[in-house]
Protein backbone atom coordinates (compact mmCIF):
# COMPACT_ATOMS: atom_id res chain seq x y z
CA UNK A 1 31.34 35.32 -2.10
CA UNK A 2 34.40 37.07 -2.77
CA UNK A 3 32.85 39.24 -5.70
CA UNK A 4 30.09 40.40 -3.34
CA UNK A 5 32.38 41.77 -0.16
CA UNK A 6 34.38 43.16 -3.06
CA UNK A 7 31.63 45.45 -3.87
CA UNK A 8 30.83 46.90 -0.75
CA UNK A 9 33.35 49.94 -0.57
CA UNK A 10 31.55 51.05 -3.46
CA UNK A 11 28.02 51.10 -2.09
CA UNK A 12 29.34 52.84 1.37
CA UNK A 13 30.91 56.39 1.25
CA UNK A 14 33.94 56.24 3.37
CA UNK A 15 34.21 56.92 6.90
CA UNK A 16 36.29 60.03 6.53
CA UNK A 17 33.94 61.38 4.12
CA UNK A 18 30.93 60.48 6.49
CA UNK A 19 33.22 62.71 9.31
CA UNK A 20 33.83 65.62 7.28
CA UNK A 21 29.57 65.88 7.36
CA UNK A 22 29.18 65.43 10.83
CA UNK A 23 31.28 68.22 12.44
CA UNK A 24 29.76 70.45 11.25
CA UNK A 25 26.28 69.17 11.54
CA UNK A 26 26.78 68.31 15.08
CA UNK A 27 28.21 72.03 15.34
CA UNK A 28 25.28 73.44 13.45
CA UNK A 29 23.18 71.36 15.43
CA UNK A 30 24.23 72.64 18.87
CA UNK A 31 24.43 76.61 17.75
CA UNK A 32 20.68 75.53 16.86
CA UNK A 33 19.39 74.39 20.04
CA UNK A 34 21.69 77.28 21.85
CA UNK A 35 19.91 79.89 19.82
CA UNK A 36 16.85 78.04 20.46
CA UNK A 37 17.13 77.81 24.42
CA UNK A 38 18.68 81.24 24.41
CA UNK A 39 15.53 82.58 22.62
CA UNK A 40 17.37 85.80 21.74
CA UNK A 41 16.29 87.69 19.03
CA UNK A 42 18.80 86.49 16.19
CA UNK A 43 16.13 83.92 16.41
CA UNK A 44 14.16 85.88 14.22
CA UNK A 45 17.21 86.96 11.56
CA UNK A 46 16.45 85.08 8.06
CA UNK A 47 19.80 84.04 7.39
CA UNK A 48 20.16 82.44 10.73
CA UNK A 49 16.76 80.84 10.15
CA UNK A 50 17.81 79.63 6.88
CA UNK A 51 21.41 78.00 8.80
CA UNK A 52 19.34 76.46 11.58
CA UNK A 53 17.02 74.95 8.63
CA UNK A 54 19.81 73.56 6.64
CA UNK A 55 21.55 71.71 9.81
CA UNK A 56 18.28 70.21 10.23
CA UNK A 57 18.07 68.83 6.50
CA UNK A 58 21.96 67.17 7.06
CA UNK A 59 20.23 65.61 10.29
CA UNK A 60 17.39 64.35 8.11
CA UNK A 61 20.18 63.40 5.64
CA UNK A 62 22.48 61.39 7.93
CA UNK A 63 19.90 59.80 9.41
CA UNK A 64 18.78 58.10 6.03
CA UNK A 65 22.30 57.42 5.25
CA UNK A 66 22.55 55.53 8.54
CA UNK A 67 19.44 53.74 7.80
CA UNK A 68 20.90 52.76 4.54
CA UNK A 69 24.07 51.37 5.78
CA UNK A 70 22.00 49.27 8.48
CA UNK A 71 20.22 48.12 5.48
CA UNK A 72 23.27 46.84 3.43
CA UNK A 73 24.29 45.46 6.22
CA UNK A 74 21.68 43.33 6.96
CA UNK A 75 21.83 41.86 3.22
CA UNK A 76 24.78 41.31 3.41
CA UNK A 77 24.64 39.20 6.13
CA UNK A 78 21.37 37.18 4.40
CA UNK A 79 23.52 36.69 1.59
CA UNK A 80 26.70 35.27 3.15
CA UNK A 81 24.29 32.57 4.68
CA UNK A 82 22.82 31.91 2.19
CA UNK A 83 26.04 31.76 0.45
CA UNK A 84 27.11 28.91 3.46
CA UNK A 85 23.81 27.10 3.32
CA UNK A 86 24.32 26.99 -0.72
CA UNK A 87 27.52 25.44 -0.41
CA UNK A 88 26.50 22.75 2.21
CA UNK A 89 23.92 21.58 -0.23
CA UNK A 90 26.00 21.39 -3.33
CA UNK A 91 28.68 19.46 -1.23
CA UNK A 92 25.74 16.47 -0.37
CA UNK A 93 25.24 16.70 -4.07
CA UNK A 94 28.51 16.03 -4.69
CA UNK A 95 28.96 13.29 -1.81
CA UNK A 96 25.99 11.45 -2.96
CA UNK A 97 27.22 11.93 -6.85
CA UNK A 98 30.56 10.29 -6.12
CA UNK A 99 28.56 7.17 -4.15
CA UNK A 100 26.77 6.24 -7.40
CA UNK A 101 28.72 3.33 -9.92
CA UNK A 102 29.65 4.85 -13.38
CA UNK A 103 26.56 4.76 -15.55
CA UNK A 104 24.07 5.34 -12.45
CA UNK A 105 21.19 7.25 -12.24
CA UNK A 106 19.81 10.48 -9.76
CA UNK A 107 18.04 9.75 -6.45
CA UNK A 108 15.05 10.30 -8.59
CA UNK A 109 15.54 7.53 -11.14
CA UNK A 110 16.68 4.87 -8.11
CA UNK A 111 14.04 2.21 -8.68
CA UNK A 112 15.38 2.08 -12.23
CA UNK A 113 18.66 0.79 -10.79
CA UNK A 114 18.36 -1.31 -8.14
CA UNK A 115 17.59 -4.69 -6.68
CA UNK A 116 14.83 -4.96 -4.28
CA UNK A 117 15.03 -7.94 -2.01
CA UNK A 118 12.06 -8.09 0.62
CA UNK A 119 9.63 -10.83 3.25
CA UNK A 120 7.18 -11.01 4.96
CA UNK A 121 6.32 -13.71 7.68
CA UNK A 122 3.63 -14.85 10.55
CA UNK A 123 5.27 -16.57 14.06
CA UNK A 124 2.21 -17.39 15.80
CA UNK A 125 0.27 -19.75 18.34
CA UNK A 126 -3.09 -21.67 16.85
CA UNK A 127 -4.99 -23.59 18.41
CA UNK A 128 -8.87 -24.74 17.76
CA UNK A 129 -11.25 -27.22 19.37
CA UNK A 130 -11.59 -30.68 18.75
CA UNK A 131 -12.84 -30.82 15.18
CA UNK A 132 -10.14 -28.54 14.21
CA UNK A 133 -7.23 -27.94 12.12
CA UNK A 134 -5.16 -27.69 15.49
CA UNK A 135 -6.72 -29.52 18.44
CA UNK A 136 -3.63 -29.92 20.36
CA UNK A 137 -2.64 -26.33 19.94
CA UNK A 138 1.24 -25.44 17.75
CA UNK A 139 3.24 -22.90 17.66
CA UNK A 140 3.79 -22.46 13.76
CA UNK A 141 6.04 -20.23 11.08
CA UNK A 142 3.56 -18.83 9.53
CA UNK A 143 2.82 -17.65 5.70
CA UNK A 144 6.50 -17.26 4.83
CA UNK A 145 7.16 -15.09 1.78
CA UNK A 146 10.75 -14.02 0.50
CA UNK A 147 10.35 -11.22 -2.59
CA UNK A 148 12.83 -9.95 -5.02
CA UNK A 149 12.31 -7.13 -7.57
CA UNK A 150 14.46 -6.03 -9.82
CA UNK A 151 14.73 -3.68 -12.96
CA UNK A 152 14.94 -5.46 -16.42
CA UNK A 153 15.19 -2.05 -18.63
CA UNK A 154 12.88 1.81 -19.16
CA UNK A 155 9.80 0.68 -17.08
CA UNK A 156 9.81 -2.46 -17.09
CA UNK A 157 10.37 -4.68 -13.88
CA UNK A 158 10.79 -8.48 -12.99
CA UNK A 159 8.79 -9.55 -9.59
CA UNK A 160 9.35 -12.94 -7.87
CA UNK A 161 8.16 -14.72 -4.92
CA UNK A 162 8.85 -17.57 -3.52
CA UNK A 163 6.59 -19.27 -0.26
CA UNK A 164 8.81 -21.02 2.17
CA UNK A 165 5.84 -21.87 3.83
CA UNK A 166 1.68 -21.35 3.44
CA UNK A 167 -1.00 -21.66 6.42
CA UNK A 168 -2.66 -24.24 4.43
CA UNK A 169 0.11 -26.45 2.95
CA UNK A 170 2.75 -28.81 3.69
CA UNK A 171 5.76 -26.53 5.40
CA UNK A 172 8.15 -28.02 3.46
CA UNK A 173 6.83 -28.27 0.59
CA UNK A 174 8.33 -24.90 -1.09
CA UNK A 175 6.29 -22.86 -3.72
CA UNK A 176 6.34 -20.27 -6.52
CA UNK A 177 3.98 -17.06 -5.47
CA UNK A 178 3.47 -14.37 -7.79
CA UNK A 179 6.63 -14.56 -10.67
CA UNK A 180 5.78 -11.77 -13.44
CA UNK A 181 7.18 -9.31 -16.35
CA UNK A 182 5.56 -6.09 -15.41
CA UNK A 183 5.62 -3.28 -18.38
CA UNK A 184 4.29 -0.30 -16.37
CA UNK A 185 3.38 3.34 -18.52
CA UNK A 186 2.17 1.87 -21.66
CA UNK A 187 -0.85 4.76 -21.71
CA UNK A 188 1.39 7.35 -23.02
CA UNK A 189 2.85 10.90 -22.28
CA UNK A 190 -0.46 11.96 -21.30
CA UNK A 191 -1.42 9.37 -19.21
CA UNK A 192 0.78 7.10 -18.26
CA UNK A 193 -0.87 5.19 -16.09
CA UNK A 194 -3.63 4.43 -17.96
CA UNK A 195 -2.03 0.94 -19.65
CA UNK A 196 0.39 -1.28 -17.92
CA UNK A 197 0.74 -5.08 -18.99
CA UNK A 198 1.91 -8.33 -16.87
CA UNK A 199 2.78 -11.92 -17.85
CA UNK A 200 3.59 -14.83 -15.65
CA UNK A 201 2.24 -16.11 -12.34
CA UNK A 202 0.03 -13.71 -11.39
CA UNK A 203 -2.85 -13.64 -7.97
CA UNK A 204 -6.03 -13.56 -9.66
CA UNK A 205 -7.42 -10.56 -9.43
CA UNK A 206 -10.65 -11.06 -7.91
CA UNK A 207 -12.25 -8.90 -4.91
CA UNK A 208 -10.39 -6.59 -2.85
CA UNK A 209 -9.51 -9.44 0.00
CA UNK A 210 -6.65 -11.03 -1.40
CA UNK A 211 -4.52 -7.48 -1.56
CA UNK A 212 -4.72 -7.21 2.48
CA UNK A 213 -4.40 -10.99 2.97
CA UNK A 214 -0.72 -10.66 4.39
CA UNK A 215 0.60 -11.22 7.95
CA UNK A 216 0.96 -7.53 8.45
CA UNK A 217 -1.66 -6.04 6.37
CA UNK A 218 -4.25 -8.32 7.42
CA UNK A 219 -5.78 -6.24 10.73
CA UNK A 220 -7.25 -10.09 12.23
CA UNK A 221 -5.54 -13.10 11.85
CA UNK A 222 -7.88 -15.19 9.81
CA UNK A 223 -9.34 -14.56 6.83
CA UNK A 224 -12.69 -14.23 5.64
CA UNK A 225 -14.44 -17.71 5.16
CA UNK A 226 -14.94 -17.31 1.47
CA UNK A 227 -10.90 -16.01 1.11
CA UNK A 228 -11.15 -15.88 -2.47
CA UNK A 229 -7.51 -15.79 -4.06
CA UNK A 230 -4.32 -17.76 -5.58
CA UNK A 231 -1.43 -17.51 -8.12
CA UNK A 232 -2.26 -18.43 -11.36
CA UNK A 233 -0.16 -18.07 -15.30
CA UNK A 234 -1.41 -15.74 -17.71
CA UNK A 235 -1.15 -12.30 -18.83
CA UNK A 236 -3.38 -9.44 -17.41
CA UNK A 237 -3.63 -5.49 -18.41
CA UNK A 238 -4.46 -3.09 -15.42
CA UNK A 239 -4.62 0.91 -15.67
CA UNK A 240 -5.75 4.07 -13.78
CA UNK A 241 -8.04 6.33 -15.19
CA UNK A 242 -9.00 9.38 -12.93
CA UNK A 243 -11.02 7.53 -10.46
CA UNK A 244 -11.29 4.49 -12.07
CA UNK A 245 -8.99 1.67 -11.87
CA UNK A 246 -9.98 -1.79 -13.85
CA UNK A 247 -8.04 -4.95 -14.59
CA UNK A 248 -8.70 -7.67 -16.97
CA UNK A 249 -6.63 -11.15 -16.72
CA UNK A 250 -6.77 -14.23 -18.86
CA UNK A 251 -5.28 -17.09 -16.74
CA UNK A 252 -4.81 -21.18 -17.17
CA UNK A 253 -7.66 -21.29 -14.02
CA UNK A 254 -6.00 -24.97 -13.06
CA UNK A 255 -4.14 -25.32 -9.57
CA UNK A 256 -1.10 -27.28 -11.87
CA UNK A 257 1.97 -25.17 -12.43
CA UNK A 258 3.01 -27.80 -14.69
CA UNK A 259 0.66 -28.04 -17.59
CA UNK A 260 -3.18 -26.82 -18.55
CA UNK A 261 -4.69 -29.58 -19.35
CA UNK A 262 -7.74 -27.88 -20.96
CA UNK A 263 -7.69 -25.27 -23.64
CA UNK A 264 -11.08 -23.46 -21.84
CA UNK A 265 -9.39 -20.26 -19.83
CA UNK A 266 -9.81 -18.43 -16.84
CA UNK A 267 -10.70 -14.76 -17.44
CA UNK A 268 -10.85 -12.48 -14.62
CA UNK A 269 -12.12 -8.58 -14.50
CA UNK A 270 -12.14 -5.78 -11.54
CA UNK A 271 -13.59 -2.18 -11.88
CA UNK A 272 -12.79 -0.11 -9.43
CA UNK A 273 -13.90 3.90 -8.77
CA UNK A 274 -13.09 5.90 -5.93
CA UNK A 275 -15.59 8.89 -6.23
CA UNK A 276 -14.37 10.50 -2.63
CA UNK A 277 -11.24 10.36 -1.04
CA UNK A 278 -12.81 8.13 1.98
CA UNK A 279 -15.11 5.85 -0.21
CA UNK A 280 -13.91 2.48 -3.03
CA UNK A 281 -15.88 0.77 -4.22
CA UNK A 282 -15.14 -2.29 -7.27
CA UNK A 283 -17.19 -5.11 -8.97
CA UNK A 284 -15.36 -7.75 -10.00
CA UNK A 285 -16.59 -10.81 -12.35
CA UNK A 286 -14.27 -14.43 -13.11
CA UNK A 287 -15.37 -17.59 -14.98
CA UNK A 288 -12.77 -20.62 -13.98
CA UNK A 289 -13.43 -22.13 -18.02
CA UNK A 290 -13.63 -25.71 -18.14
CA UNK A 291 -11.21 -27.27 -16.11
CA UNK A 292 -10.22 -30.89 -16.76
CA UNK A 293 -10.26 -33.71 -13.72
CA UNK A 294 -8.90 -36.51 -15.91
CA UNK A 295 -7.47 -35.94 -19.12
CA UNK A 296 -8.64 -38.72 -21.49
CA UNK A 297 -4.52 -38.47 -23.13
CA UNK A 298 -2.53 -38.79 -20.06
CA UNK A 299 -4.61 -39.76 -17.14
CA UNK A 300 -3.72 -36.52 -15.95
CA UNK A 301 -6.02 -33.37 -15.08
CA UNK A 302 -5.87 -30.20 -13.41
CA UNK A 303 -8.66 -31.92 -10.51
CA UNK A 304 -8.69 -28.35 -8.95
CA UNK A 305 -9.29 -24.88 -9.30
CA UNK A 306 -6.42 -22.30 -8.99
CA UNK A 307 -8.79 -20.31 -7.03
CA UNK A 308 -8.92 -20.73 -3.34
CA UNK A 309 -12.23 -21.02 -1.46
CA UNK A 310 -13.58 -21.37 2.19
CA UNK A 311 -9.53 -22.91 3.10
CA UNK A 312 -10.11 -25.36 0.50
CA UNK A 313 -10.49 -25.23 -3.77
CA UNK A 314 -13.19 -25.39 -6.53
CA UNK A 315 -13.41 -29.23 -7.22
CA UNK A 316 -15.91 -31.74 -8.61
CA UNK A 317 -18.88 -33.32 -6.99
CA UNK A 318 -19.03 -35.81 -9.22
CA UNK A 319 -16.97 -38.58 -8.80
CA UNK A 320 -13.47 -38.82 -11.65
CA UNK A 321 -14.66 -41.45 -13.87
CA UNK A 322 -17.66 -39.72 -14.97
CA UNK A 323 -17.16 -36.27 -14.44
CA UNK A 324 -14.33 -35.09 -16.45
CA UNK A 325 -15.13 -31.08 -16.19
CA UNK A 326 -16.29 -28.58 -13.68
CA UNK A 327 -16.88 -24.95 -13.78
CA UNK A 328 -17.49 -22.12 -11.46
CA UNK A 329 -18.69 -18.32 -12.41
CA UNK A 330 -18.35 -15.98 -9.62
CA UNK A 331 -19.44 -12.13 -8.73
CA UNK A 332 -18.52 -10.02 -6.05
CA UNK A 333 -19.04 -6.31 -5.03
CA UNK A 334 -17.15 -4.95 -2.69
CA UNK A 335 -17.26 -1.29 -0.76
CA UNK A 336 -14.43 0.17 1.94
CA UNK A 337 -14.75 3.26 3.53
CA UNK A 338 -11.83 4.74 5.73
CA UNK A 339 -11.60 7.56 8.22
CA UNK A 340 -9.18 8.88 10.92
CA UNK A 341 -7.96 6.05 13.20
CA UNK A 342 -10.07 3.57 11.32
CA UNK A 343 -11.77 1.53 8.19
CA UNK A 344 -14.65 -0.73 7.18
CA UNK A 345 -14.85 -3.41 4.16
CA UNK A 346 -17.57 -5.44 2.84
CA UNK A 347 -17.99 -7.75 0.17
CA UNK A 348 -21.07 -9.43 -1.06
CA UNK A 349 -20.62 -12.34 -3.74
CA UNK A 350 -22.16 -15.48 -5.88
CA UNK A 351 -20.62 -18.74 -7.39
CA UNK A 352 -22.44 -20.55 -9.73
CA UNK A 353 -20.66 -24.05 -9.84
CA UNK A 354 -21.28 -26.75 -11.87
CA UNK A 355 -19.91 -30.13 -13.43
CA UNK A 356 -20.09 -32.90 -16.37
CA UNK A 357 -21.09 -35.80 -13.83
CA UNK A 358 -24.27 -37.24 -16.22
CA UNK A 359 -25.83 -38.83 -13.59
CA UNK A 360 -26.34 -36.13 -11.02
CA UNK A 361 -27.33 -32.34 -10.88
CA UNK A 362 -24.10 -31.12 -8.92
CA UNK A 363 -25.24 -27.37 -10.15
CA UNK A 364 -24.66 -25.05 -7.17
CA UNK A 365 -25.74 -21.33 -5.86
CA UNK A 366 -22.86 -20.83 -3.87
CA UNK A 367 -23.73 -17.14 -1.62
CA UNK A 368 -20.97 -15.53 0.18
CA UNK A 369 -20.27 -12.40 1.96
CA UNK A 370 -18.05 -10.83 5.28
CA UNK A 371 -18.38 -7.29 7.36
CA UNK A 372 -15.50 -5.82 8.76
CA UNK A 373 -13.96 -3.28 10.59
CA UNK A 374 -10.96 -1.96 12.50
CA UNK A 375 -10.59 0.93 15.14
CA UNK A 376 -7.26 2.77 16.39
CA UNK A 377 -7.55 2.84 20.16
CA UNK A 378 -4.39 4.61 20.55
CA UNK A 379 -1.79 5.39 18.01
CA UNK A 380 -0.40 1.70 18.57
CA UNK A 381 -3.19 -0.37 19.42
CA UNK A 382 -6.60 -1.57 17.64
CA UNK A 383 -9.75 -3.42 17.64
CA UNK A 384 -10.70 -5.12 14.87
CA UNK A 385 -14.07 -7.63 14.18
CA UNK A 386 -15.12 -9.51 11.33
CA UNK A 387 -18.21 -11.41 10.46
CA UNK A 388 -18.47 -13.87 7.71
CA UNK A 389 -20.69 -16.57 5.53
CA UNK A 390 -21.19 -18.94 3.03
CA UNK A 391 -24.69 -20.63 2.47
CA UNK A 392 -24.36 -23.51 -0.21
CA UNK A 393 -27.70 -25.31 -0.95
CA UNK A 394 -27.15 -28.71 -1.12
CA UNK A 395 -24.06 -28.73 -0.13
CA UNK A 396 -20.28 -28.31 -0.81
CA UNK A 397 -16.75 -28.47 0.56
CA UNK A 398 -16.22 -26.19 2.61
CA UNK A 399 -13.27 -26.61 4.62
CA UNK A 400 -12.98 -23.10 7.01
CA UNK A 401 -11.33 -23.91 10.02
CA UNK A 402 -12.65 -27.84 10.18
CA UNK A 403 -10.44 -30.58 9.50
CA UNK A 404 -9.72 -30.84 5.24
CA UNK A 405 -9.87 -34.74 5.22
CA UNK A 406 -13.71 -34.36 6.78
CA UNK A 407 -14.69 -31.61 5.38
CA UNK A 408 -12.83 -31.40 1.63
CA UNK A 409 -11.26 -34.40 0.51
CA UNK A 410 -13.97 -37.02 1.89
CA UNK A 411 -15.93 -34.66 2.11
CA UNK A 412 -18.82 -34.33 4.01
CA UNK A 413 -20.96 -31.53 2.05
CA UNK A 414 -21.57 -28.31 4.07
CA UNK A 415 -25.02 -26.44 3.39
CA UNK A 416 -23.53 -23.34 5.99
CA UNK A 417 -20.94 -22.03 7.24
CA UNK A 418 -20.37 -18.82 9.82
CA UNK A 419 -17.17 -16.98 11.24
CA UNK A 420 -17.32 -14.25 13.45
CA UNK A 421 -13.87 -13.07 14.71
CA UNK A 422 -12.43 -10.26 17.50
CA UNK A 423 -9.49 -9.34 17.57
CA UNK A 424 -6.68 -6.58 19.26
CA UNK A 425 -3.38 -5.62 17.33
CA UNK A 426 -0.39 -3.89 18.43
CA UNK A 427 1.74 -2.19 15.73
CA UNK A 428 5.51 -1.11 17.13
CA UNK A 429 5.76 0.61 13.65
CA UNK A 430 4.55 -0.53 10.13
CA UNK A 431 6.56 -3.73 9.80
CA UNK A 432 5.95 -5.19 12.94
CA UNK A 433 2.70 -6.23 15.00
CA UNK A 434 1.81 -8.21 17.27
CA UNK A 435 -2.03 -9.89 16.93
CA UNK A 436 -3.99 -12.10 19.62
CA UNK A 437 -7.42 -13.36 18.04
CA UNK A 438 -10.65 -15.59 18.92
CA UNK A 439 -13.07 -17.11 16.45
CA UNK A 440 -16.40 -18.93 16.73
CA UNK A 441 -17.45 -20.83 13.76
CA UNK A 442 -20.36 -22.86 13.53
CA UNK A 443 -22.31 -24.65 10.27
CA UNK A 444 -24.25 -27.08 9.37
CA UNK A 445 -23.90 -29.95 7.19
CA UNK A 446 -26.39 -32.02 4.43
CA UNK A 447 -27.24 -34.64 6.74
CA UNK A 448 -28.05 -31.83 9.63
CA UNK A 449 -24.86 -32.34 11.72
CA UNK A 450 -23.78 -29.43 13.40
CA UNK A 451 -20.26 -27.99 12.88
CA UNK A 452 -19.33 -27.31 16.38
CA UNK A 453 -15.73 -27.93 18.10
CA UNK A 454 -13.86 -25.51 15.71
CA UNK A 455 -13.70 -22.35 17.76
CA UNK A 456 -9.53 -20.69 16.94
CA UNK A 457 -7.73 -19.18 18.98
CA UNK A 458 -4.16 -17.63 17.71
CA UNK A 459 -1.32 -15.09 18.47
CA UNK A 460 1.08 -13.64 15.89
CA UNK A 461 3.74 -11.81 15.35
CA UNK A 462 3.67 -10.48 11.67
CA UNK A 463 6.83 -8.64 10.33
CA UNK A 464 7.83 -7.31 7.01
CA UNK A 465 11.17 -6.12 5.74
């Protein structure tokens, strides 16, 4: 700053030097306009002419140089704030710089350097009818999930989570999530993205439901009847290429997170493609591989799937001690299309189940599928709706919002099942709503019982930090 208001006496002439011009302009100048009023006839001598013509270049002259020093002046002004607004930046630099530990990294590089702890959690109000999960209505502490991520070295992150609690488990009976190695930018300088690699406890990666199936992301409270998801160990490769995105996981398939107690795994795929910015679509494939119910070594087997389905498992129909596998193959396609102040999703699916029992064809064509949609009202509040289905011929557990001893672990087979859900939402900002839903559900069983009684009715309060 100094060197540029140091250099200014040298672009501007000095003021006495701009004075000794303008007496005598401003004296030619008046003798000018005297002459000129006067209209004598020394108007007409030459070399008067040529005096009067000269005064009038100086005039032209000073004016410029006026204009000029208005100019300069103007700059010089631009620069000196721009000088101040320089140094107020390099100052945050440096206030910032000295709040990073010896070895750290820029504000670009953070992630690289720093421990992520995070939750997510449901307080909430269910109540159903009488053939229910909650006939006497409960205020619960719902789907409780505490996160921590952390950087393990050049791309390469650790992710746990731990459940305090789960809609459909025990509450105290504590659990491990998702727990993975993730290796992300394996594809390269060119594209990056392209290969990344995971190993550990992974959610299967199966349909596009189980990525929205949190408190807050979740627009209803429920879920769709079929719900397909769950945690499972393995190792799974996932990548982005233009608009396609695919993943490909090969998993133990058991619910145990003790042992496998079959060598037959579970291998999962997803392909997405997003061909407009408003349109996804993805098909997504997953055999369960043989899974053991009683191990003929220890006694032991994994009994069910690690897959979750209609608020219960994959299981056998046959009965233990003749049935010692059972296998499921399943195919979904799924479609979501957003626009301003709102979104639709749909999903259309197969299982194909089967098991050892020798006795008994327990083979099953297990059809599935849900509509939804949500709908800003205002910039807080939204409508959401979602219809659902499962039709199993011949029947199989399916729990949905019955009672799990009737329904799964007796069980009384279900041929068909039906959700259809409304709801309203209320988001104070993106880590905190507030959700009131109601949802008729209705079925059928083999022995043509109806499933009535199991209407729900729920409030929550979802947060996420």
């Amino acid at each position: 700053m100094k060197a540029v208001r140091g250099s200014l006496p040298r672009v501007l002439p000095p003021l006495n030097v701009i004075g000794k011009y303008l007496r005598p302009l401003a004296f030619g100048a008046l003798l000018a306009q005297g002459v000129v009023r006067g209209q004598t006839p020394a108007a007409s001598d030459p070399a008067l002419q040529a005096v009067v013509e000269q005064n009038q270049r100086l005039q032209e002259q000073v004016k410029a140089q006026q204009q000029t020093i208005e100019t300069l002046t103007r700059q010089m002004d631009e620069i000196r704030r721009a000088s101040e607004r320089h140094e107020r930046e390099l100052q945050g630099l440096q206030d910032q710089a000295g709040t990073v530990a010896p070895g750290g990294s820029g504000p670009g590089e953070s992630r690289d350097h720093e421990v992520r702890l995070g939750g997510e959690t449901g307080l909430a109000f269910f109540s159903t009818g009488s053939a229910g999960q909650f006939p006497k209505g409960e205020f619960r502490v719902d789907d409780t999930t505490l996160t921590v991520e952390a950087p393990v070295w050049k791309k390469t992150y650790f992710f746990g989570e731990l459940k305090l609690t789960q809609r459909e488990a025990n509450p105290a009976n504590f659990q491990i999530g998702e727990l993975y190695v993730d290796f992300e930018g394996l594809g390269g300088a060119g594209q990056p993205e392209a290969l990344n690699f995971r190993a550990g406890s992974i959610n299967l990666p199966f349909g596009e439901e189980y990525l929205v199936r949190g408190p807050v992301a979740n627009p209803l409270i429920s879920h769709s009847l079929s719900d397909i998801w769950g945690p499972d160990e393995g190792v799974e490769v996932y990548g982005r290429l233009g608009a396609w995105r695919y993943v490909v996981a090969v998993q133990n398939g058991g619910i145990s997170q003790v042992h496998d107690y079959d060598s037959d795994k579970s291998v999962t795929a997803r392909l997405g493609w997003d061909p407009l910015a408003w349109l996804h679509l993805s098909a997504s494939a997953m055999r369960t591989g043989k899974l053991t119910t009683v191990s003929p070594v220890t006694g032991m087997g994994d009994n069910l799937s690690a897959a979750w389905f209609a608020n219960g498992f994959f299981r056998a129909l046959g009965p233990a001690s003749r049935t010692p596998d059972f296998w499921v193959n399943l195919y979904e396609a799924d479609a979501a299309v957003q626009w301003p102040g709102g979104r639709a999703a749909a999903a259309l699916g197969q299982g194909r189940f089967d098991d050892s029992d020798p006795l008994a064809d327990n083979s099953r064509r297990l059809r599935y599928g849900y509509l939804e949609a949500m709908q800003s009202i205002t910039d807080e509040l939204y409508g959401a709706a979602r219809y659902s289905e499962i039709n199993a011929p011949g029947g199989y557990p399916l729990t949905g919002w019955g009672n799990m001893g009737e329904y799964f672990f007796r069980p009384t087979l279900t041929e068909e099942l039906r959700r259809f859900s409304l709801g309203l939402g209320y988001r104070f900002g993106p880590p905190l709503v507030l959700k009131f839903e109601y949802t008729w559900e209705w079925g059928r069983t083999t022995t043509g019982d109806s499933r009535d009684h199991e209407d729900f009715f729920g409030t929550e309060i979802g947060l996420k930090f």
